[in-house]
Protein backbone atom coordinates (compact mmCIF):
# COMPACT_ATOMS: atom_id res chain seq x y z
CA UNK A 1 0.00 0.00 0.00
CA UNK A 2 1.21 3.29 -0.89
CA UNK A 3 2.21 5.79 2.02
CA UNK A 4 -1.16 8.41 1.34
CA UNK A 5 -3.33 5.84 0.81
CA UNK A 6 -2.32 4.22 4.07
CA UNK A 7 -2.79 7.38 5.50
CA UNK A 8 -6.43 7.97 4.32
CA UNK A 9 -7.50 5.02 5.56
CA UNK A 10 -5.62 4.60 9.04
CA UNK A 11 -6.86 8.51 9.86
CA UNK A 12 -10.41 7.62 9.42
CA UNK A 13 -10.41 4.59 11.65
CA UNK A 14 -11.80 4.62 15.42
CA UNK A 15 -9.52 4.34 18.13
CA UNK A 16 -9.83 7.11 21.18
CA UNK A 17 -7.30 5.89 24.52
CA UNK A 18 -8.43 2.61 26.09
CA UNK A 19 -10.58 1.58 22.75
CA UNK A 20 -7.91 1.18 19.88
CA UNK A 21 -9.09 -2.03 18.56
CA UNK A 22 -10.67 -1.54 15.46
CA UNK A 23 -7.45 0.69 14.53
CA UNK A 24 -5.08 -1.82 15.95
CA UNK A 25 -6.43 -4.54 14.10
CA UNK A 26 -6.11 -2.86 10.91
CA UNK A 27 -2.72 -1.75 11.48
CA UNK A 28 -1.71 -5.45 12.66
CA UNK A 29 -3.05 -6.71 9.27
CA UNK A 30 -0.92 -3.87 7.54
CA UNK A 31 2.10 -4.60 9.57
CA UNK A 32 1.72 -8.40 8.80
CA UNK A 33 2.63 -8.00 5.26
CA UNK A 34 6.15 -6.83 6.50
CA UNK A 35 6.82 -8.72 9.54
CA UNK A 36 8.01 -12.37 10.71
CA UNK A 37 5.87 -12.17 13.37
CA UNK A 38 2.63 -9.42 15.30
CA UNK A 39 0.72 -9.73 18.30
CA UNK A 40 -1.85 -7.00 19.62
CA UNK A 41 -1.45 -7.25 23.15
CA UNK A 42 -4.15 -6.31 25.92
CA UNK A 43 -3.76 -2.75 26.08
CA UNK A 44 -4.50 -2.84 21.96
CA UNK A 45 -1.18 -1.62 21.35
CA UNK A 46 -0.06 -3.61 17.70
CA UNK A 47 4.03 -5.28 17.89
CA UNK A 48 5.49 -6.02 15.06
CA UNK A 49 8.98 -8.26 14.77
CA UNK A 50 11.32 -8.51 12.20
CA UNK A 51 13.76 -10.94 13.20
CA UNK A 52 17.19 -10.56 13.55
CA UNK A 53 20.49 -11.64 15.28
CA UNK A 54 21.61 -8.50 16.72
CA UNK A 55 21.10 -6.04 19.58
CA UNK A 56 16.88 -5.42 20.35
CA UNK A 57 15.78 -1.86 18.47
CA UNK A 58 12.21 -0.85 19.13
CA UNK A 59 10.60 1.76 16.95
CA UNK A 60 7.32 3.68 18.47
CA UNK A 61 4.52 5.54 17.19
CA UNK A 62 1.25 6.00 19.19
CA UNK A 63 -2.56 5.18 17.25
CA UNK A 64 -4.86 6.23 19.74
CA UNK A 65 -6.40 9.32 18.76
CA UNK A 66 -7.86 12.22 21.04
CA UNK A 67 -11.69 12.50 20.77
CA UNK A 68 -14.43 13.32 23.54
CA UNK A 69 -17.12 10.99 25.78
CA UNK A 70 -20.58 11.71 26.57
CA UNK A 71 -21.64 12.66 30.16
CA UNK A 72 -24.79 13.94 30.16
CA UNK A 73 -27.78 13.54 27.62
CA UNK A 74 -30.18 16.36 28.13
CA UNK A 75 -33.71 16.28 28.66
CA UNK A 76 -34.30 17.19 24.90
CA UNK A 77 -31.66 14.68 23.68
CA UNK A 78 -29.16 16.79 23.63
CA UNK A 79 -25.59 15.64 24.33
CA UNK A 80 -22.94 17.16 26.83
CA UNK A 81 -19.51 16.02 25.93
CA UNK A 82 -16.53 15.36 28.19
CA UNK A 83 -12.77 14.99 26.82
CA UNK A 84 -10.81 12.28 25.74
CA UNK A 85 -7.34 13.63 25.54
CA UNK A 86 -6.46 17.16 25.22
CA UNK A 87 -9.27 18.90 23.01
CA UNK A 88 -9.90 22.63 22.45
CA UNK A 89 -13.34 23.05 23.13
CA UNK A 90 -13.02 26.55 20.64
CA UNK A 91 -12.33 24.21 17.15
CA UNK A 92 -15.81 21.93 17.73
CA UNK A 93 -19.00 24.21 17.58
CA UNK A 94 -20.25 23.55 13.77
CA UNK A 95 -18.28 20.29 13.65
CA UNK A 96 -19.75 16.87 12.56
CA UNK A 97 -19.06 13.74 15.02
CA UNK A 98 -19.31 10.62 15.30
CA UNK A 99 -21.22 8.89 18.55
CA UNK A 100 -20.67 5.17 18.88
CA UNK A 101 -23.80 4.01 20.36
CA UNK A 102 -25.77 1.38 20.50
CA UNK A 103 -25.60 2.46 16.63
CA UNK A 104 -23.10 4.15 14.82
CA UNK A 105 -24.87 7.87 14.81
CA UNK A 106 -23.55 10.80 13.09
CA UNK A 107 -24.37 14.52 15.02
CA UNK A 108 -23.13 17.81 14.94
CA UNK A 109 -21.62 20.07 17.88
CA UNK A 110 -24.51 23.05 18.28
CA UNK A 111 -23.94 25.77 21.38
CA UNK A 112 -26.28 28.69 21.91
CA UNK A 113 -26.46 31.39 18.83
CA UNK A 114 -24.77 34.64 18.83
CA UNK A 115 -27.88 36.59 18.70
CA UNK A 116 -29.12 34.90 22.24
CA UNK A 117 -25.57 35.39 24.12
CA UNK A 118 -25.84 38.40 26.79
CA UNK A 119 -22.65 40.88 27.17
CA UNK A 120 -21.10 38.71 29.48
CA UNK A 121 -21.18 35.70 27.48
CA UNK A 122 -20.56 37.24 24.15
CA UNK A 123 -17.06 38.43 25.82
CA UNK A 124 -16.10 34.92 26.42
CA UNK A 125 -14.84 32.25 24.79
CA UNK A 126 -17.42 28.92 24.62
CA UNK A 127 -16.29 26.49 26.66
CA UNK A 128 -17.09 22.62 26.26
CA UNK A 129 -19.74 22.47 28.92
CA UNK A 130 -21.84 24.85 26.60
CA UNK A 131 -21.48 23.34 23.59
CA UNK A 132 -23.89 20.29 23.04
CA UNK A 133 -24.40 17.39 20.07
CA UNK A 134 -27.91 17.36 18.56
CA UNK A 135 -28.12 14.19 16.62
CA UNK A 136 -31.37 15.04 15.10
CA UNK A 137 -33.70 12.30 16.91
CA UNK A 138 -36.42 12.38 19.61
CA UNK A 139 -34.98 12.85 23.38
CA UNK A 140 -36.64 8.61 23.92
CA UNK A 141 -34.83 7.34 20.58
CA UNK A 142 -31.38 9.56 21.78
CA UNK A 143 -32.37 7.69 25.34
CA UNK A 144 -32.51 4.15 23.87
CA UNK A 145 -29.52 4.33 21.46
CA UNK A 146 -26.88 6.37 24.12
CA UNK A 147 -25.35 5.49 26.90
CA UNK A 148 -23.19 8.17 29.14
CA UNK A 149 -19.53 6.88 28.58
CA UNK A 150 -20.01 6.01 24.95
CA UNK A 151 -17.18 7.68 22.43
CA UNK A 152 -17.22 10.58 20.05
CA UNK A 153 -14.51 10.60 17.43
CA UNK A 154 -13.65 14.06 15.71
CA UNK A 155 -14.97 14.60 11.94
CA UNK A 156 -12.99 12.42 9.46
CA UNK A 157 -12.12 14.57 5.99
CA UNK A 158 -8.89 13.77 4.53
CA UNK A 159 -8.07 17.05 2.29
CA UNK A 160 -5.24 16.88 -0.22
CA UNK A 161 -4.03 20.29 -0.33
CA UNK A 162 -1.31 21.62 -2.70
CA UNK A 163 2.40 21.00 -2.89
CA UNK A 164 2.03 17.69 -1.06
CA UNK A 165 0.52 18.34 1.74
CA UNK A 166 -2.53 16.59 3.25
CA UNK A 167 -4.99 17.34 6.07
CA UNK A 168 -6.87 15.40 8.08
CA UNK A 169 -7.58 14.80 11.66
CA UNK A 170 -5.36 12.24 13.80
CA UNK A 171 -1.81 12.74 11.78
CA UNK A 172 -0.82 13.12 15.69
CA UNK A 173 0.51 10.15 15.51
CA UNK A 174 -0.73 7.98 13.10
CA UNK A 175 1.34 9.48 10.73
CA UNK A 176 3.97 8.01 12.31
CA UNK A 177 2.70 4.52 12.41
CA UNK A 178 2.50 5.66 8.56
CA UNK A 179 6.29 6.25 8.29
CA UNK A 180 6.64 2.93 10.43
CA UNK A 181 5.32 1.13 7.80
CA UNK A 182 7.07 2.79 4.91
CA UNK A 183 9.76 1.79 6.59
CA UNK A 184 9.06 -1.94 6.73
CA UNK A 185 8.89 -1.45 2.87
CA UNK A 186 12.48 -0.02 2.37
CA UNK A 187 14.22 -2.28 4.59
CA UNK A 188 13.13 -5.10 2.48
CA UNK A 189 16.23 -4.07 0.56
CA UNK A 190 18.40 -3.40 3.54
CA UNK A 191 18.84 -6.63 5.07
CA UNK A 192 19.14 -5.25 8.99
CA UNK A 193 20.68 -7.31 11.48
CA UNK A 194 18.92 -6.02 14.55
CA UNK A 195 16.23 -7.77 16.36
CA UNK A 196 13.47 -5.21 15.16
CA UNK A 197 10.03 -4.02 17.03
CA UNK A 198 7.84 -2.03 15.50
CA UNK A 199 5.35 -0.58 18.07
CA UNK A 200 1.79 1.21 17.60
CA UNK A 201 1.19 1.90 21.02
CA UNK A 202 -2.17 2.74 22.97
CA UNK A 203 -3.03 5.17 25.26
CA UNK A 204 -0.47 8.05 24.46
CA UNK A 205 -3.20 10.63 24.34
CA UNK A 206 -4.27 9.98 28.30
CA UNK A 207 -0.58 9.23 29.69
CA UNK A 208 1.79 6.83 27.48
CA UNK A 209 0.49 3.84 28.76
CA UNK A 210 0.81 1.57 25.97
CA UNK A 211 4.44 2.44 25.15
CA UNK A 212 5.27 1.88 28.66
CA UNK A 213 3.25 -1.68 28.51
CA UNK A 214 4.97 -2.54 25.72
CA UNK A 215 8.60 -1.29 25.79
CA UNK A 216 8.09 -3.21 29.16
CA UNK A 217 7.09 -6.76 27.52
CA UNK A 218 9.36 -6.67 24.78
CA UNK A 219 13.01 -5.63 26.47
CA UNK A 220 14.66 -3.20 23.75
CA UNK A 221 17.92 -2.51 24.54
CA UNK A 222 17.73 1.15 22.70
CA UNK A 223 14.61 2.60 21.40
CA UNK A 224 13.69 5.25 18.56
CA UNK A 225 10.03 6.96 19.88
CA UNK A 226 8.19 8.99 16.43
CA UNK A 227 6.13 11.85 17.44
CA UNK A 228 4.84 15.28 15.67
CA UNK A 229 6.14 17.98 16.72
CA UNK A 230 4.81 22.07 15.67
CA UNK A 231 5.16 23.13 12.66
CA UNK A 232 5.77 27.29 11.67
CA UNK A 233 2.10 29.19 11.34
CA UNK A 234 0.80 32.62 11.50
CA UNK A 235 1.32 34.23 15.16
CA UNK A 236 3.18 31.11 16.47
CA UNK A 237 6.60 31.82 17.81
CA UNK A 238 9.42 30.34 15.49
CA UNK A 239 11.73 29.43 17.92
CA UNK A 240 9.25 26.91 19.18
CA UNK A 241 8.11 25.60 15.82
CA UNK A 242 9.92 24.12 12.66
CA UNK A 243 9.77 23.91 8.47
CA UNK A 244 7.08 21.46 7.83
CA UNK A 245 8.62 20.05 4.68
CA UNK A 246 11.63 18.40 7.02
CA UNK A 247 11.93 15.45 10.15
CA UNK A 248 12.20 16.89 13.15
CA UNK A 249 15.29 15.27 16.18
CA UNK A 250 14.54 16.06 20.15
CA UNK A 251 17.20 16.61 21.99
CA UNK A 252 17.47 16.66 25.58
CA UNK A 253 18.10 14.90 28.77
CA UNK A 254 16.01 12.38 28.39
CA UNK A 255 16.88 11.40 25.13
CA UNK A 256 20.87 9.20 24.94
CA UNK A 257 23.75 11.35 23.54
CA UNK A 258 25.12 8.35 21.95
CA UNK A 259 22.19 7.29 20.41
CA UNK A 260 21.57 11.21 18.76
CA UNK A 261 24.73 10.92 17.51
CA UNK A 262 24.54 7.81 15.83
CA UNK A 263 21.01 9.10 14.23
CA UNK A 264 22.59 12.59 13.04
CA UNK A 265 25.46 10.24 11.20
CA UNK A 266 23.05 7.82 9.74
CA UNK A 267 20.86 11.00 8.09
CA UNK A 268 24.07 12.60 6.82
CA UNK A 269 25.16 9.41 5.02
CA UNK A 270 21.62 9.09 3.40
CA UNK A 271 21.10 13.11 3.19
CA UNK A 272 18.55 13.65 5.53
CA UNK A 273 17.64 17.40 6.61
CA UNK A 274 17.21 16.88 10.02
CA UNK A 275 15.73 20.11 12.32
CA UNK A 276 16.74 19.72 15.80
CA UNK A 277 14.05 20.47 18.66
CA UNK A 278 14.81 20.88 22.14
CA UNK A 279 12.98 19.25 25.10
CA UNK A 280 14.70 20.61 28.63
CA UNK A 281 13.24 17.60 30.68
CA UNK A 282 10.79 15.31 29.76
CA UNK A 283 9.38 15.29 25.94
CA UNK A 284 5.68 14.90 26.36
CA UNK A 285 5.93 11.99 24.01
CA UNK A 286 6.33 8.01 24.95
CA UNK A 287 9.87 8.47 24.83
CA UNK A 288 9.46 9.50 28.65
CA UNK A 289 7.36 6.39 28.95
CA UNK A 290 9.80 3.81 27.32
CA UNK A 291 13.10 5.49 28.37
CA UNK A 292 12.00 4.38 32.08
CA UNK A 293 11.12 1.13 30.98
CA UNK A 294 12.92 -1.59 33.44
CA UNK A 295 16.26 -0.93 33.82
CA UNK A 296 16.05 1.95 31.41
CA UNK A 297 16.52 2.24 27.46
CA UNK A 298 18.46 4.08 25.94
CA UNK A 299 16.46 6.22 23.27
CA UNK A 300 16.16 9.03 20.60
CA UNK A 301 13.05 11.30 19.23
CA UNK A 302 12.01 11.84 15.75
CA UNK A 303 9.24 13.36 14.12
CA UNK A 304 7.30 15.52 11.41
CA UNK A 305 5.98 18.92 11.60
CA UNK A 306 2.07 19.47 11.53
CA UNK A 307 -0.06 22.70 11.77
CA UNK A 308 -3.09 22.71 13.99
CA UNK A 309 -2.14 20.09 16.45
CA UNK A 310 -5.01 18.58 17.95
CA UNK A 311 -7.62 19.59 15.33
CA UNK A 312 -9.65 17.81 12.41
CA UNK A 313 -7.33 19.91 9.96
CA UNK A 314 -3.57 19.05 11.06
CA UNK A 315 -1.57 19.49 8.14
CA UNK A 316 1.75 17.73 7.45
CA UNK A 317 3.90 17.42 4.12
CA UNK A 318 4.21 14.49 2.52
CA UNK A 319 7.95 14.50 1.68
CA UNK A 320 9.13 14.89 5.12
CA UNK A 321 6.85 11.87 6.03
CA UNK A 322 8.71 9.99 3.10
CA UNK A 323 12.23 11.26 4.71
CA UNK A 324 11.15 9.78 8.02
CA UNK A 325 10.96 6.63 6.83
CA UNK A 326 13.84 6.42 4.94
CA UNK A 327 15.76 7.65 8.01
CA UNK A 328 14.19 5.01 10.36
CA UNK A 329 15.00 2.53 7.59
CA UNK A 330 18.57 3.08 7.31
CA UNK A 331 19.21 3.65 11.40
CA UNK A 332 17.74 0.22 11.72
CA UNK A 333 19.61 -1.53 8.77
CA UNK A 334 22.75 0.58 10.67
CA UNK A 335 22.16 -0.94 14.13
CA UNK A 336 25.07 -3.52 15.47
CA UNK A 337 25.85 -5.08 18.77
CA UNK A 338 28.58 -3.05 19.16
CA UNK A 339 26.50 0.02 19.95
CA UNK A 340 25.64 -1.51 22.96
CA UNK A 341 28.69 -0.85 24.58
CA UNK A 342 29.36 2.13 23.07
CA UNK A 343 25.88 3.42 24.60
CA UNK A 344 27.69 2.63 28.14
CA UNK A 345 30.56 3.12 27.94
């Protein structure tokens, strides 16, 4: 499958924190056509192994996917939404959902019209406790089909825009399960020596708890986490944000010296831009997660750039997506079982 049309599909599929199966199990089939051997373990996090003789290099990129719950179903039907993951209530009123039910029921986010505010209220942002779903049925059908503590998953509209780039909600991080896969494709021609994991982890989006579940399980002795990181847009600050059209490397203390360096030579041998990022303690990302795992791993960060983080419209390009995997392909045809003592030593 080609990279975009992976994309499409894996962007559309359901999988808020703590109910990643139906994305898992697509992923798992995808992953299958690459690897010797994948397992989706309890926590719906998707391993993948390639086999190999050498030292044990995990690769991780989360699929869960933030979204919101309902709490409260109003006397006329109406829905009152909670969070799942970090939302911004101010991107949802006018967006269409997508409540899991009973039934599968689409419904739009509806909040009280400007006309009706008062002064007080027309001052003020909405916030997600005014802001309802109406899904367009009587308040007994809304009452028979909806449960509080079913899921709502964001609107799904993948939007190729010029010059490569792509929108669509979820690219955090399921466009990094993307370059995963890519990568499985050009190592076919590599022939890696590494015992390889490739990891679509669960439960980033509420606390890394899949990464840490599953860096924990399968041992790695060095690691290589894949997250988005911010990229440049009007009345951001640009020391805090990067070119979209290039990978991004973290660097920091939680992320191994050795292990950078080793990254930074493999994308100069293969001419890879790399933009460097700074994270001055922990990185928000499972890196934090895995890096702790058991007796630790050692690990590095990489990424892409995307606008609108946490929206239905994050845009990435497509060529630093393809430049990601190439890089992840070559550092894990690169990896030996003499880096291990290097990383001590």
């Amino acid at each position: 499958m080609e990279i975009k049309a992976f994309l499409r599909e894996v962007t559309s599929l359901r999988g808020l924190p703590g109910d990643e199966g139906p994305v898992a199990g697509w992923v798992a089939e995808r992953f299958r056509e690459y690897c010797d051997e994948v397992r989706v373990d309890t926590m719906h996090s998707v391993v993948g192994r390639i086999r190999g003789e050498g030292p044990r290099l995990a690769f991780v990129a989360h699929l869960d996917e933030i979204g919101l719950m309902v709490i409260r179903i109003e006397e006329d039907g109406s829905l009152r939404l909670g969070q799942v993951g970090g939302i911004d209530p101010r991107i949802l009123p006018g967006m269409r959902l997508t409540v899991f039910g009973r039934e599968t029921l689409p419904g739009i986010v509806g909040a009280k019209a400007p006309h009706l505010l008062n002064d007080a209220e027309r001052g003020k942002a909405q916030k997600l406790e005014d802001m309802y779903v109406d899904l367009g049925l009587p308040a007994d059908k809304v009452r028979e089909l909806v449960r509080v503590g079913d899921q709502v998953q964001l609107e799904h509209r993948f939007v190729e825009l010029k010059n490569g780039r792509v929108a669509s909600k979820t690219l955090d991080d399921r466009c990094c399960v993307a370059i995963l896969y890519r990568a499985m494709q050009l190592l076919k021609g590599l022939r890696p020596q590494a015992d390889l994991y490739f990891i679509a982890s669960s439960q980033e989006e509420v606390g890394g708890r899949g990464a840490m579940t599953s860096a924990f399980h399968t041992e790695p002795d060095m690691a290589m986490v894949l997250d988005v990181g911010f990229a440049h847009q009007p009345g951001c600050d640009r020391d805090t944000t990067r070119n979209p059209d290039a990978p991004l490397m973290t660097v920091g203390p939680y992320l191994n010296p050795v292990l950078t360096k080793k990254l930074e030579d493999v994308a100069k041998q293969i001419k890879v831009e790399l933009q460097k990022e700074v994270a001055h303690r922990g990185t928000g990302t499972d890196t934090d997660e895995v890096s702790a795992s058991r007796s630790g791993v050692p690990s590095v960060l990489i990424g892409v750039p995307v606008k609108n983080m946490h929206t239905a419209v994050e845009v990435l390009d497509l060529d630093a997506l393809e430049e990601a995997a190439r890089l992840v392909a070559h550092f894990a045809a690169a990896a030996r079982a003499s880096w291990e003592e290097e990383l001590w030593n």
